[in-house]
N, C-alpha and C. Protein backbone atom coordinates (compact mmCIF):
# COMPACT_ATOMS: atom_id res chain seq x y z
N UNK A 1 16.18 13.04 9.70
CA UNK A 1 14.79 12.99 10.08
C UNK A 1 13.92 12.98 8.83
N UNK A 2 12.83 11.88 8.51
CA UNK A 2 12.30 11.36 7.59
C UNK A 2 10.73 12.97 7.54
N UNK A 3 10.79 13.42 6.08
CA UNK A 3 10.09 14.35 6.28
C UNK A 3 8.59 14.55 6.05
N UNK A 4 8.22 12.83 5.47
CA UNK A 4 6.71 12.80 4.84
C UNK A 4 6.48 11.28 5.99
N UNK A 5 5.47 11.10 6.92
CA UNK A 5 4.73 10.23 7.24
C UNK A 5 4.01 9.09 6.24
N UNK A 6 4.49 7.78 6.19
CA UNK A 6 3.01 7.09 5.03
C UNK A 6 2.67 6.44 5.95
N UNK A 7 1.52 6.22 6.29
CA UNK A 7 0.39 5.11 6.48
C UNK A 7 0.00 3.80 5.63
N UNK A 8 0.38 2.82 6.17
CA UNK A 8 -0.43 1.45 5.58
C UNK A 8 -2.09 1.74 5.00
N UNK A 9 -2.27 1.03 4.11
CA UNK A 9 -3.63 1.08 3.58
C UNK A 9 -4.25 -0.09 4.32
N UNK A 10 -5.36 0.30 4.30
CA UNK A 10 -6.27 -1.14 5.35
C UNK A 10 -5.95 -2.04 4.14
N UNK A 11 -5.60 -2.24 2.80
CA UNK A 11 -5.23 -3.33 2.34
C UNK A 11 -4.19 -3.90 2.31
N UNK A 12 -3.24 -2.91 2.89
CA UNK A 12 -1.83 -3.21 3.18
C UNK A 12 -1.91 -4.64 4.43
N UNK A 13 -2.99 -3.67 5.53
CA UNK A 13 -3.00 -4.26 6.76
C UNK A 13 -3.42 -5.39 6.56
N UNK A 14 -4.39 -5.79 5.53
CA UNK A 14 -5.21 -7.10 5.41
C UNK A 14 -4.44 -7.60 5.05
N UNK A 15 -3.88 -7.84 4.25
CA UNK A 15 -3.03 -8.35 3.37
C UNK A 15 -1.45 -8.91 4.84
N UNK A 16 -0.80 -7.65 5.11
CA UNK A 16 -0.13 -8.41 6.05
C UNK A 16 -0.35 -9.17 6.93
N UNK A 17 -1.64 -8.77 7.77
CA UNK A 17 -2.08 -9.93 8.54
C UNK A 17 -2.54 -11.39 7.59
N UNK A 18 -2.74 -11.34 6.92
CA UNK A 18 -3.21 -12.53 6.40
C UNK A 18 -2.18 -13.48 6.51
N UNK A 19 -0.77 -12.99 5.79
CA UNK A 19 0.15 -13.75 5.59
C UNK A 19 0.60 -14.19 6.74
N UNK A 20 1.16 -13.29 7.98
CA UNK A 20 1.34 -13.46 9.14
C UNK A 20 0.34 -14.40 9.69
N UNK A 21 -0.56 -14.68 9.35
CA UNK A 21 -1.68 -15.45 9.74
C UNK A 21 -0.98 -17.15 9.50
N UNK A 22 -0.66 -17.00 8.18
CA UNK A 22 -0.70 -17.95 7.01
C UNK A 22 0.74 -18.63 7.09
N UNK A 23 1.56 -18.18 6.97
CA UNK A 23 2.88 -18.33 6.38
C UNK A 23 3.51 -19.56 7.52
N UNK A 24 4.90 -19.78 7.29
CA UNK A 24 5.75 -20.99 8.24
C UNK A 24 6.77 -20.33 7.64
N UNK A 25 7.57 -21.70 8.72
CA UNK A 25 9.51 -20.63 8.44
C UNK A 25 10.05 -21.77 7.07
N UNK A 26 9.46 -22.46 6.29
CA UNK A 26 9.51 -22.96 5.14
C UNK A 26 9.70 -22.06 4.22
N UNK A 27 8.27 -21.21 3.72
CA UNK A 27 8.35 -20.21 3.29
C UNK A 27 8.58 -18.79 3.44
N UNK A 28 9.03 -18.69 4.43
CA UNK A 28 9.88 -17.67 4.91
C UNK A 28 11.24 -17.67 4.29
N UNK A 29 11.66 -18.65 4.92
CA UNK A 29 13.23 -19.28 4.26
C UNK A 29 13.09 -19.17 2.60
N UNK A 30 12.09 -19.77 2.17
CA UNK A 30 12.45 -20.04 0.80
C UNK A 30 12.26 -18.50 0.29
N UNK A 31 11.06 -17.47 0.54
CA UNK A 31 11.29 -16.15 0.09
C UNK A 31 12.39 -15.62 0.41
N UNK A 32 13.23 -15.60 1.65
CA UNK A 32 14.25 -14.80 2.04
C UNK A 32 15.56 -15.15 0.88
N UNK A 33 15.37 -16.55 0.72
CA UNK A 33 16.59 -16.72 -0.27
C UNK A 33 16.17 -16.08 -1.86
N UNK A 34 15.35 -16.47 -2.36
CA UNK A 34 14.99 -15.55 -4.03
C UNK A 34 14.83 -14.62 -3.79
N UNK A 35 14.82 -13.52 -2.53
CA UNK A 35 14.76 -12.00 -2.68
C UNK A 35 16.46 -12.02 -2.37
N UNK A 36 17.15 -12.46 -2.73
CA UNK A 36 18.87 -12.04 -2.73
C UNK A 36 18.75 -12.04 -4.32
N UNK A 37 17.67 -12.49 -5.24
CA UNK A 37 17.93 -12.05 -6.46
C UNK A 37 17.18 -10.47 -6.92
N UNK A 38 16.78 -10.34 -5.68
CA UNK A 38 16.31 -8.76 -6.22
C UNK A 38 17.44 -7.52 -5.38
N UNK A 39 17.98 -8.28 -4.58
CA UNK A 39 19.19 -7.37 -3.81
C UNK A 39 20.52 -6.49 -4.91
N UNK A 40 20.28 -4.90 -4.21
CA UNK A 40 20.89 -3.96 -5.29
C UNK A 40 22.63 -4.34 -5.01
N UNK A 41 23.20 -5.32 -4.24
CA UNK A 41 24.35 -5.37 -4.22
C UNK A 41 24.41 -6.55 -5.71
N UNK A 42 24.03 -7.46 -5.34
CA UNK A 42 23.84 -8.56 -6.33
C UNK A 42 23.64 -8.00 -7.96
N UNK A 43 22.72 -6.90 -8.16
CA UNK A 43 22.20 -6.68 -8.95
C UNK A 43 23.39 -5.98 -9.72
N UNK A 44 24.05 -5.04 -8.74
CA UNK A 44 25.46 -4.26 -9.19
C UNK A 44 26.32 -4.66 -9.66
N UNK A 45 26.81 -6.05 -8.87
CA UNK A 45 27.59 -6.64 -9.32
C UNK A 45 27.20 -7.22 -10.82
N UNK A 46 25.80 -7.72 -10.88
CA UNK A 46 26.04 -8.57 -11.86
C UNK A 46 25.60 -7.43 -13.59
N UNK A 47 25.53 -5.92 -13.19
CA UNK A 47 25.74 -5.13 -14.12
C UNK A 47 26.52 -4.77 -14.71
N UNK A 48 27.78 -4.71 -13.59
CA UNK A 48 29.27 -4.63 -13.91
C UNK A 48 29.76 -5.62 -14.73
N UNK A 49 29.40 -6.81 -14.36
CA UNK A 49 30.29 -7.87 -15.01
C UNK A 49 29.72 -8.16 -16.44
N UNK A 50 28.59 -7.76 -16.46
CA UNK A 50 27.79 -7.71 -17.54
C UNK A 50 28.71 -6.36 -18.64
N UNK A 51 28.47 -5.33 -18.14
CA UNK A 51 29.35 -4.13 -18.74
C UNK A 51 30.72 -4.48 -18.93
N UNK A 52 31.25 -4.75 -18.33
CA UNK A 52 32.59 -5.23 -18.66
C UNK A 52 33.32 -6.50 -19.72
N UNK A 53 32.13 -7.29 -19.26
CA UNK A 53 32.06 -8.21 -20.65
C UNK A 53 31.81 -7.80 -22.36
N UNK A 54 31.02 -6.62 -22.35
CA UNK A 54 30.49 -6.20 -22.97
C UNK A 54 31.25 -4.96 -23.95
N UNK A 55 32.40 -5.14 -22.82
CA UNK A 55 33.15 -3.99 -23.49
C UNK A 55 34.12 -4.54 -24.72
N UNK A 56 33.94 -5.47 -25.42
CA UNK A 56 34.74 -5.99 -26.86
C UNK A 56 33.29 -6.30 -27.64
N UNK A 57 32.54 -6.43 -27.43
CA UNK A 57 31.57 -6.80 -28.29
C UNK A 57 31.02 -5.63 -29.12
N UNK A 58 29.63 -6.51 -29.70
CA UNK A 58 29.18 -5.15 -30.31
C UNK A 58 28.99 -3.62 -30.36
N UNK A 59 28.69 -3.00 -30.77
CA UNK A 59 28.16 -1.65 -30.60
C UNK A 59 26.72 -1.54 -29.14
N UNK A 60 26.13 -2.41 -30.20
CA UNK A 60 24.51 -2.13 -29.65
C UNK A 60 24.72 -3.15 -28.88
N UNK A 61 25.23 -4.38 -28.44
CA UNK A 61 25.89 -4.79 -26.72
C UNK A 61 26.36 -3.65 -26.08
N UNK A 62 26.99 -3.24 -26.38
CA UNK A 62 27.88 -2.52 -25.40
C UNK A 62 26.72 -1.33 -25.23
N UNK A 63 26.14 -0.78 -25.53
CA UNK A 63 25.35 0.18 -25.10
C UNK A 63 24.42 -0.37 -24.24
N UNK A 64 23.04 -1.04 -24.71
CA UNK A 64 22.75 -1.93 -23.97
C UNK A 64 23.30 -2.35 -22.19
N UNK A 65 24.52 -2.90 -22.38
CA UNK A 65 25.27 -2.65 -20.82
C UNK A 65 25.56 -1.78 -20.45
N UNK A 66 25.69 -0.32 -20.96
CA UNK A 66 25.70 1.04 -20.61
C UNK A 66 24.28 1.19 -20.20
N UNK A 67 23.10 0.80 -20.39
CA UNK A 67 21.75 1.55 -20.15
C UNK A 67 21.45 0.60 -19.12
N UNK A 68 21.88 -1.04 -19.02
CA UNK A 68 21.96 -1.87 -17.65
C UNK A 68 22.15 -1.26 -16.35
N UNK A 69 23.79 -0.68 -16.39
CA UNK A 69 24.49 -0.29 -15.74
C UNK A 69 24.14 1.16 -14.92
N UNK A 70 23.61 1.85 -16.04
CA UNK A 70 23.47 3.13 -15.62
C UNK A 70 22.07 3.01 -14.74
N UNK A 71 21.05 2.38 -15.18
CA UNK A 71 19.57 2.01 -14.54
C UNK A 71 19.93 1.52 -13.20
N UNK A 72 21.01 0.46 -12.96
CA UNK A 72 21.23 -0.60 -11.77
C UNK A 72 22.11 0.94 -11.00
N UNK A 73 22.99 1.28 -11.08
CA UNK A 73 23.21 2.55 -10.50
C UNK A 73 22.34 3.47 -9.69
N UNK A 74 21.24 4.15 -10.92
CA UNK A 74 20.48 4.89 -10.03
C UNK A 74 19.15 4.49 -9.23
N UNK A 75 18.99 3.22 -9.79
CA UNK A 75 18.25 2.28 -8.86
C UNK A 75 18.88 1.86 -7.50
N UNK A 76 19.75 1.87 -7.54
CA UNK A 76 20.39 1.79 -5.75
C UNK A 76 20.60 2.51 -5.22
N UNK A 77 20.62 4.21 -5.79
CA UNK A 77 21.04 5.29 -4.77
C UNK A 77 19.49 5.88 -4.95
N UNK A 78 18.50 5.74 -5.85
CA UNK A 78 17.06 6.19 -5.18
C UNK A 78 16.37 5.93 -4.22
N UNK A 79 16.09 4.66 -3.89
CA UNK A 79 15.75 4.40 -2.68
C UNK A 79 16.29 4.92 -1.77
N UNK A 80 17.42 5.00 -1.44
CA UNK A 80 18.31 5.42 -0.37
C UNK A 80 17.68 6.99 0.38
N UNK A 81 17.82 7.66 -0.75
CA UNK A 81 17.24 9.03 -0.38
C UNK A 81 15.88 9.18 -0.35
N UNK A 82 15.22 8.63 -1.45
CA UNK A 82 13.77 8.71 -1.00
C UNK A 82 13.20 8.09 0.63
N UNK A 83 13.98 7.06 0.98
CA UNK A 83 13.41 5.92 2.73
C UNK A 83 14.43 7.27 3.73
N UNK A 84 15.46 8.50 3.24
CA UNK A 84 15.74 9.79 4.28
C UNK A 84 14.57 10.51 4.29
N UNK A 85 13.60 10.79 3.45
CA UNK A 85 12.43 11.18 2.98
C UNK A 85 11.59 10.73 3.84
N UNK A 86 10.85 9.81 3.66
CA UNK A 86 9.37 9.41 3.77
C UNK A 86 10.15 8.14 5.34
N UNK A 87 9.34 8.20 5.80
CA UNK A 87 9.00 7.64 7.44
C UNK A 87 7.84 6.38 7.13
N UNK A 88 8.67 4.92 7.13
CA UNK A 88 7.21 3.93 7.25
C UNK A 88 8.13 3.06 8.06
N UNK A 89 6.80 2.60 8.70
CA UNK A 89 7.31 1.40 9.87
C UNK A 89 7.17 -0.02 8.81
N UNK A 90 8.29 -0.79 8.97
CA UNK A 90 7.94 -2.17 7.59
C UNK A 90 6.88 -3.32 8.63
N UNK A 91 6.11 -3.72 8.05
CA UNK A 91 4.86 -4.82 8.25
C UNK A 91 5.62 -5.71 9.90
N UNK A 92 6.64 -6.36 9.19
CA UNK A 92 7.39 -7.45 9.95
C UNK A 92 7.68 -6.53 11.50
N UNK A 93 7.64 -5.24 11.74
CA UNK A 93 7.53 -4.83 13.24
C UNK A 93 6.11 -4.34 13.76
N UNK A 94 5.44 -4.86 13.10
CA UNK A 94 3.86 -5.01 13.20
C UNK A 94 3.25 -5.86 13.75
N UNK A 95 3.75 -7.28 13.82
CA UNK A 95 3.32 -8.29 14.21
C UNK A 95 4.06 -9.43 14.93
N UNK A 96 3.39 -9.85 16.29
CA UNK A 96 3.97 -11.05 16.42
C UNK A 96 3.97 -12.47 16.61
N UNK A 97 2.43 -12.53 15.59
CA UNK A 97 2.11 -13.73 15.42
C UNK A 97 2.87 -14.57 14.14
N UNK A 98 3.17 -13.52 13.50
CA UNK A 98 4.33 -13.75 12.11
C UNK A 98 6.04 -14.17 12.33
N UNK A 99 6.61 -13.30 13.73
CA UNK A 99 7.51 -13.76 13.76
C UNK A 99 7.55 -15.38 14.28
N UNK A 100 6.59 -15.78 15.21
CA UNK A 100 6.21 -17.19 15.65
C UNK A 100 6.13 -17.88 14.70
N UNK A 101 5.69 -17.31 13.31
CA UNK A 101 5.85 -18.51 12.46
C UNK A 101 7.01 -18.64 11.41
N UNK A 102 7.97 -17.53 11.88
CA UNK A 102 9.15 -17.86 10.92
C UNK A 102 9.49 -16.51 10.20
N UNK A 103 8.52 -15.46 10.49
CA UNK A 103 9.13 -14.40 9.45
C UNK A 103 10.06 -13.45 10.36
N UNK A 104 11.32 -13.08 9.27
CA UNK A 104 12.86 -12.98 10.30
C UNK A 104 12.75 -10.99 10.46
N UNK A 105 13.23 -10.34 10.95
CA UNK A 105 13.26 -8.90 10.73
C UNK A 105 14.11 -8.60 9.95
N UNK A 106 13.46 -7.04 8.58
CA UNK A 106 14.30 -7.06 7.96
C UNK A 106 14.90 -5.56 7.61
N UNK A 107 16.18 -5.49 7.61
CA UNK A 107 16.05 -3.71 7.25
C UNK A 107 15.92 -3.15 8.57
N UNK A 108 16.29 -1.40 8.17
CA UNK A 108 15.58 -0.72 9.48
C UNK A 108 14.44 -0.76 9.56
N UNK A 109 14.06 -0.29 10.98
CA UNK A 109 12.71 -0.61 11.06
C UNK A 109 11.73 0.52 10.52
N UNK A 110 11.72 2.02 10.19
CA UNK A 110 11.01 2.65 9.33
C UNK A 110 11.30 2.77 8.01
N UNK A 111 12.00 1.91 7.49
CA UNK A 111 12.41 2.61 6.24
C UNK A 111 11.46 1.55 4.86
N UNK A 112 10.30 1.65 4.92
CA UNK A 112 9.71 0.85 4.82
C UNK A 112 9.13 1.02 3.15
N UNK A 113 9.30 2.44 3.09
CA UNK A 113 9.37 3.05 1.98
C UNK A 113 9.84 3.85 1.32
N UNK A 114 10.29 3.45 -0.39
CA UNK A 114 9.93 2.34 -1.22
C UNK A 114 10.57 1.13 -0.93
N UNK A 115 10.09 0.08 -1.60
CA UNK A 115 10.76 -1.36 -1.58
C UNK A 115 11.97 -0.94 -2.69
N UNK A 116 13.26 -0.97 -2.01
CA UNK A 116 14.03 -0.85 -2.62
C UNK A 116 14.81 -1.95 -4.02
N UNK A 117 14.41 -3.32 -3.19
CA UNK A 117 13.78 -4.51 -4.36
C UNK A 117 13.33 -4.19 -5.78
N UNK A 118 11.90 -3.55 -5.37
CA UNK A 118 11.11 -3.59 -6.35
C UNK A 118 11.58 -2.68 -7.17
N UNK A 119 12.27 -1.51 -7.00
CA UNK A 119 12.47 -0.72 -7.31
C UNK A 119 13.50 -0.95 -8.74
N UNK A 120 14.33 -2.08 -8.25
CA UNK A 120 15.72 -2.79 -9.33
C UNK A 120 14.25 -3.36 -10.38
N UNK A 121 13.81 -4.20 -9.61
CA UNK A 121 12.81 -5.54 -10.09
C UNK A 121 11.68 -5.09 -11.21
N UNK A 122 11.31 -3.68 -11.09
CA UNK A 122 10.83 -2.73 -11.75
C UNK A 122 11.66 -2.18 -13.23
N UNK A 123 12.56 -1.80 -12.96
CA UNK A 123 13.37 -1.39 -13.67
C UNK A 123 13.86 -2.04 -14.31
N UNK A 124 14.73 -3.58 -13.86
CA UNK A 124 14.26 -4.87 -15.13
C UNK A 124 13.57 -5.06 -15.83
N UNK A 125 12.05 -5.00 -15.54
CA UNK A 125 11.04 -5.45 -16.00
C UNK A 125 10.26 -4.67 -17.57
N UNK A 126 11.00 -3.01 -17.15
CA UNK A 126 10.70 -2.20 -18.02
C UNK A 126 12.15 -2.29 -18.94
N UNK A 127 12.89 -2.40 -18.45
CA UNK A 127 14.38 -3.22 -19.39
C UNK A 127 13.70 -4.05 -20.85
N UNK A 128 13.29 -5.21 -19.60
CA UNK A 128 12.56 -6.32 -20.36
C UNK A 128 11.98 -5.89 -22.05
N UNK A 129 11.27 -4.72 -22.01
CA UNK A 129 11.25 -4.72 -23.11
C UNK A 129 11.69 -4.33 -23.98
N UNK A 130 13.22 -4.56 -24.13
CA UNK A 130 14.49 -4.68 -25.08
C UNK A 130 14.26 -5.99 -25.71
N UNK A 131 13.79 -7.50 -25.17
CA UNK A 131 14.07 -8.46 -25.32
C UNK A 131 12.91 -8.97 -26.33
N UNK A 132 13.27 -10.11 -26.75
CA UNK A 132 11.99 -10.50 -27.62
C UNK A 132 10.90 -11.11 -26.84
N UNK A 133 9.88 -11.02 -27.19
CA UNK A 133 8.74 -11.35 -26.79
C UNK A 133 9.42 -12.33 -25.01
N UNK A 134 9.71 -13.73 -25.92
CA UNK A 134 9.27 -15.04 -25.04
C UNK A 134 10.18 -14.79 -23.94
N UNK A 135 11.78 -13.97 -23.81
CA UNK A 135 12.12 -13.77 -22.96
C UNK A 135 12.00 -12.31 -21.80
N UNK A 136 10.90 -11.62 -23.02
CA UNK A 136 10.55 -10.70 -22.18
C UNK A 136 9.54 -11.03 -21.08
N UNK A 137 8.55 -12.12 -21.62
CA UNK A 137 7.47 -12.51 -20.29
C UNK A 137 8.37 -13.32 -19.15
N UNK A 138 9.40 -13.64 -19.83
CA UNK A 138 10.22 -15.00 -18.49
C UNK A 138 11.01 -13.82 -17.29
N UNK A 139 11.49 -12.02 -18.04
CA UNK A 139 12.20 -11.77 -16.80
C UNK A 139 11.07 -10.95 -16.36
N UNK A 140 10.00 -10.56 -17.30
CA UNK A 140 8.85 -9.99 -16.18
C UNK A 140 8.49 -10.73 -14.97
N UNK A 141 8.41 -11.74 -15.48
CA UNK A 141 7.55 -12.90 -14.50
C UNK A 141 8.55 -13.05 -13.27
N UNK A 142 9.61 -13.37 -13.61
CA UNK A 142 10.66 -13.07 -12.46
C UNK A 142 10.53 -12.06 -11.78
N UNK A 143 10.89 -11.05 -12.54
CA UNK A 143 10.92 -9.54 -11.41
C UNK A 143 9.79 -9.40 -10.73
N UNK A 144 8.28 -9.79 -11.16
CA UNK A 144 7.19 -9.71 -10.08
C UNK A 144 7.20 -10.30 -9.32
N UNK A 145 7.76 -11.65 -9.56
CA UNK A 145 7.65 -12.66 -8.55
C UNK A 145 8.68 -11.79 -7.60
N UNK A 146 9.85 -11.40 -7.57
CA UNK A 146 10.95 -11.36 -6.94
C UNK A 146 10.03 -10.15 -6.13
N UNK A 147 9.92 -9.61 -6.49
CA UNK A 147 8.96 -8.33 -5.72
C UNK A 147 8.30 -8.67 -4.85
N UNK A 148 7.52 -9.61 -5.19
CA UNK A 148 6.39 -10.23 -4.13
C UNK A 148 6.85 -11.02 -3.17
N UNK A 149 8.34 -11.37 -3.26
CA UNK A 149 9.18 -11.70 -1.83
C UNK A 149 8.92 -10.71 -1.02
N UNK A 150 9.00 -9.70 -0.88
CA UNK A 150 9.45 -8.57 -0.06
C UNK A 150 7.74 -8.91 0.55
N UNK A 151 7.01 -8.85 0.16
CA UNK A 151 5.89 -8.52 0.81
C UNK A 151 5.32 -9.73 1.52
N UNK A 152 5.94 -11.01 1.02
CA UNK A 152 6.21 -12.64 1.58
C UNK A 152 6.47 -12.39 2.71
N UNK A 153 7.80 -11.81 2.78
CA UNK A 153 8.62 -11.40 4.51
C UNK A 153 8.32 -10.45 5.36
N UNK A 154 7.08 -9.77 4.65
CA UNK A 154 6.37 -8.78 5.36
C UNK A 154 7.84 -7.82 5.78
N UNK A 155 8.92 -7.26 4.92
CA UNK A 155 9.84 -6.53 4.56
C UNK A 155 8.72 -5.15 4.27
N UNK A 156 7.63 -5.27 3.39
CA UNK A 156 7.41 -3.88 2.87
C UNK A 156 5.55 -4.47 2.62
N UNK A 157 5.19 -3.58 3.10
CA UNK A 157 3.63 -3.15 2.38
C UNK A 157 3.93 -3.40 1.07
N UNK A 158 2.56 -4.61 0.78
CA UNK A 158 2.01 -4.12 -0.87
C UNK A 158 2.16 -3.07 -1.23
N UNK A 159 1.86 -1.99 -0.83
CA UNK A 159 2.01 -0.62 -1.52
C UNK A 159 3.01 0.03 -1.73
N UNK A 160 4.35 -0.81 -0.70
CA UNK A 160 5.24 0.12 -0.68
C UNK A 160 6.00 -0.57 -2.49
N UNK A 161 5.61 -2.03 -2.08
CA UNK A 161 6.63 -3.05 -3.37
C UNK A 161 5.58 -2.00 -4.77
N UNK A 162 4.58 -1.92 -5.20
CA UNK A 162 3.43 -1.36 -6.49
C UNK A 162 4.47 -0.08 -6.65
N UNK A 163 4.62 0.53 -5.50
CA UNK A 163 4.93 1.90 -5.65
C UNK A 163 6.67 2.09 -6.29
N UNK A 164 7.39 0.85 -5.39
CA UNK A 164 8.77 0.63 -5.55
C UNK A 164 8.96 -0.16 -7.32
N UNK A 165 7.95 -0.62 -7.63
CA UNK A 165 8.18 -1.36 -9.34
C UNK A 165 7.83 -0.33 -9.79
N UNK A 166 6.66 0.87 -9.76
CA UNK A 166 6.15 1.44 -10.68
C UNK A 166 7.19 2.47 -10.88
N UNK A 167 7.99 2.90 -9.89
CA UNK A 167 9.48 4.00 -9.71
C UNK A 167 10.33 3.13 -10.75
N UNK A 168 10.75 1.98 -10.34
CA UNK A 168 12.21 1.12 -11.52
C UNK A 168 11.24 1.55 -12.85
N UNK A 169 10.17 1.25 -13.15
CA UNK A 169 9.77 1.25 -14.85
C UNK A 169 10.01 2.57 -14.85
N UNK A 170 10.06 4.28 -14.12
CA UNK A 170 9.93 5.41 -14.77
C UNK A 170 11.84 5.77 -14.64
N UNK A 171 11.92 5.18 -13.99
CA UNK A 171 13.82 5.57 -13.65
C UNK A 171 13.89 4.75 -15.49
N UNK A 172 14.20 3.63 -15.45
CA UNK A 172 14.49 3.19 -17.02
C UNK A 172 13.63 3.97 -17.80
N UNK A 173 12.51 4.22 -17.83
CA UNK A 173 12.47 4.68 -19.05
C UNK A 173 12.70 6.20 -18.91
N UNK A 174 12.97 6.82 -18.46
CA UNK A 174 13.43 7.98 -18.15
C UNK A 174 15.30 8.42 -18.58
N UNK A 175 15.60 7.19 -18.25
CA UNK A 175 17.15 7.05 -18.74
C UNK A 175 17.44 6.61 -20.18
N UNK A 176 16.54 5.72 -20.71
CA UNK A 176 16.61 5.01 -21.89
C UNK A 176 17.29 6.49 -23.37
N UNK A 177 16.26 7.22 -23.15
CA UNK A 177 16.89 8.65 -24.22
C UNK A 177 18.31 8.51 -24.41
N UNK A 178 19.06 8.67 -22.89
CA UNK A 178 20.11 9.19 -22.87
C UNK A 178 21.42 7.95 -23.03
N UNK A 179 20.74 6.23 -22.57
CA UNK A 179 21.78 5.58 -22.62
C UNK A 179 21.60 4.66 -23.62
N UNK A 180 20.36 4.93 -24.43
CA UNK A 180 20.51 4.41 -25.69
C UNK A 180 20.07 4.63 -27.20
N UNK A 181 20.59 5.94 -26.98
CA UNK A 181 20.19 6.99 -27.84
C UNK A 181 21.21 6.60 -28.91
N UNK A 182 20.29 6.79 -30.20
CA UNK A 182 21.64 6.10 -31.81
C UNK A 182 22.39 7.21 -31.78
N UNK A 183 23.36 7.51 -32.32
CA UNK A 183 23.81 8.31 -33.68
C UNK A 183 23.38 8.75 -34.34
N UNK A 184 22.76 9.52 -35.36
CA UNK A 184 22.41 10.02 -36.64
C UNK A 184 23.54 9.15 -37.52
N UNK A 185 23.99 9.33 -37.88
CA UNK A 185 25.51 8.65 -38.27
C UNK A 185 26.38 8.08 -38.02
N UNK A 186 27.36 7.47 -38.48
CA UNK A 186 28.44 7.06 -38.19
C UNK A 186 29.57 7.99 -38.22
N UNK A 187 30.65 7.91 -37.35
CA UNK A 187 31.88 8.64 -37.65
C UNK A 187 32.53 9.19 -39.17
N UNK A 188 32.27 8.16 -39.79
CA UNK A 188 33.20 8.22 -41.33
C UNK A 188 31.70 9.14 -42.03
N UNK A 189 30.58 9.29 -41.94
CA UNK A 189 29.85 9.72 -42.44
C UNK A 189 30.16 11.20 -42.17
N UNK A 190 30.07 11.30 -41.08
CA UNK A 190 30.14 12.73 -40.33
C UNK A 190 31.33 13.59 -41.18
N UNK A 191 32.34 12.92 -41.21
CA UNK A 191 33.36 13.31 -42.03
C UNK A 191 33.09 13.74 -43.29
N UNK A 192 32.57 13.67 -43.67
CA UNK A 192 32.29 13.51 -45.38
C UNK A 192 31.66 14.46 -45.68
N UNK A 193 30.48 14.55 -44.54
CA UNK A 193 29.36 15.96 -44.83
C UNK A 193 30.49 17.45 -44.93
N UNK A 194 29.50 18.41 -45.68
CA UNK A 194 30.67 19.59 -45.80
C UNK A 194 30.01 20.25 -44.59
C-alpha cells in the first residue's frame, strides 16, 4: 500500500489533455518505440556489456564502466521502491479521447510516480558530463528527448518525467565519489613510502 498520495498539477493536466487532444497512433507508435531506449532492462544490459568489455582495457575505462554500471543498477531498483511509496494514477488512465487516437496503456495503473525512464535518462545525462563537450550535448539531447517519450504516451505527468531526471542527475552524482574516486597513488608507490 502506496503511502504518499501525488496529485497532477493543473499543468500536468493541461499539458496531458493537450496531447491527448493532439496526438495519432503515428506518433504514438513512433514514441513507444524510442522510449525502449530509455527502458532499465535495455539500459542494464547495455551496462553490462559495456563493463565487461571494459574489463581488459584501461584503468580509467574500466572504472568509468564501474560508475556506468553501478548508476544503471541503482537507477532500476529506485524507482521500484519509491512507485511502493507514492500512489499516482499515470495520465493515459485519464483519458479517452487519447486512447481513440492511438495512445496504448502503459505500466500499472498508479504507479505513475517517478518516471522510471527519466530516472536512467537523468542519470545519463549527468554521466554526460564525463564526455567532451560535443558529445556531451548529443547524449543530453537524447536523454531529454527520450524522457519526453514518456510524457508523449501520456505514461507519466510532466512532473512525474522533471522529477524522475532531476532524481538520475542526484543518484550519479551522489555515486560518482565512490565509483570514481582516484588513488592517491599507485601500488608500487605505496610500497616505497616508510
Amino acid at each position: 500500500m502506496a503511502l504518499v498520495a501525488v496529485k497532477p498539477t493543473r499543468i500536468d493536466i493541461a499539458i496531458a489533455d493537450e496531447i491527448a487532444d493532439h496526438t495519432n497512433s503515428e506518433l504514438e507508435q513512433t514514441a513507444e518505440a524510442l522510449t525502449w531506449g530509455a527502458d532499465e532492462h535495455v539500459l542494464l544490459a547495455l551496462a553490462a556489456a559495456g563493463w565487461l568489455y571494459t574489463r581488459l582495457r584501461p584503468r580509467d575505462e574500466r572504472r568509468a564502466a564501474d560508475h556506468i554500471l553501478a548508476v544503471s543498477l541503482a537507477t532500476a531498483v529506485l524507482p521500484h521502491i519509491l512507485k511502493s511509496a507514492f500512489d499516482q494514477v499515470r495520465p493515459d488512465r485519464l483519458t479517452v479521447r487519447g486512447h481513440r487516437r492511438g495512445i496504448p496503456f502503459s505500466g500499472r495503473p498508479r504507479d505513475a510516480f517517478p518516471s522510471g525512464h527519466a530516472v536512467h535518462m537523468g542519470a545519463l545525462a549527468s554521466a554526460a558530463g564525463l564526455l567532451p563537450p560535443a558529445r556531451r550535448r548529443l547524449v543530453r539531447s537524447i536523454a531529454a528527448a527520450l524522457s519526453l517519450t514518456r510524457v508523449a504516451l501520456l505514461a507519466h505527468w510532466a512532473s512525474d518525467v522533471v522529477a524522475g531526471f532531476a532524481l538520475g542527475v542526484a543518484v550519479e552524482r551522489l555515486l560518482r565519489p565512490w565509483t570514481l574516486a582516484r588513488p592517491n597513488c599507485k601500488p608500487a608507490e605505496r610500497r616505497r613510502r616508510p
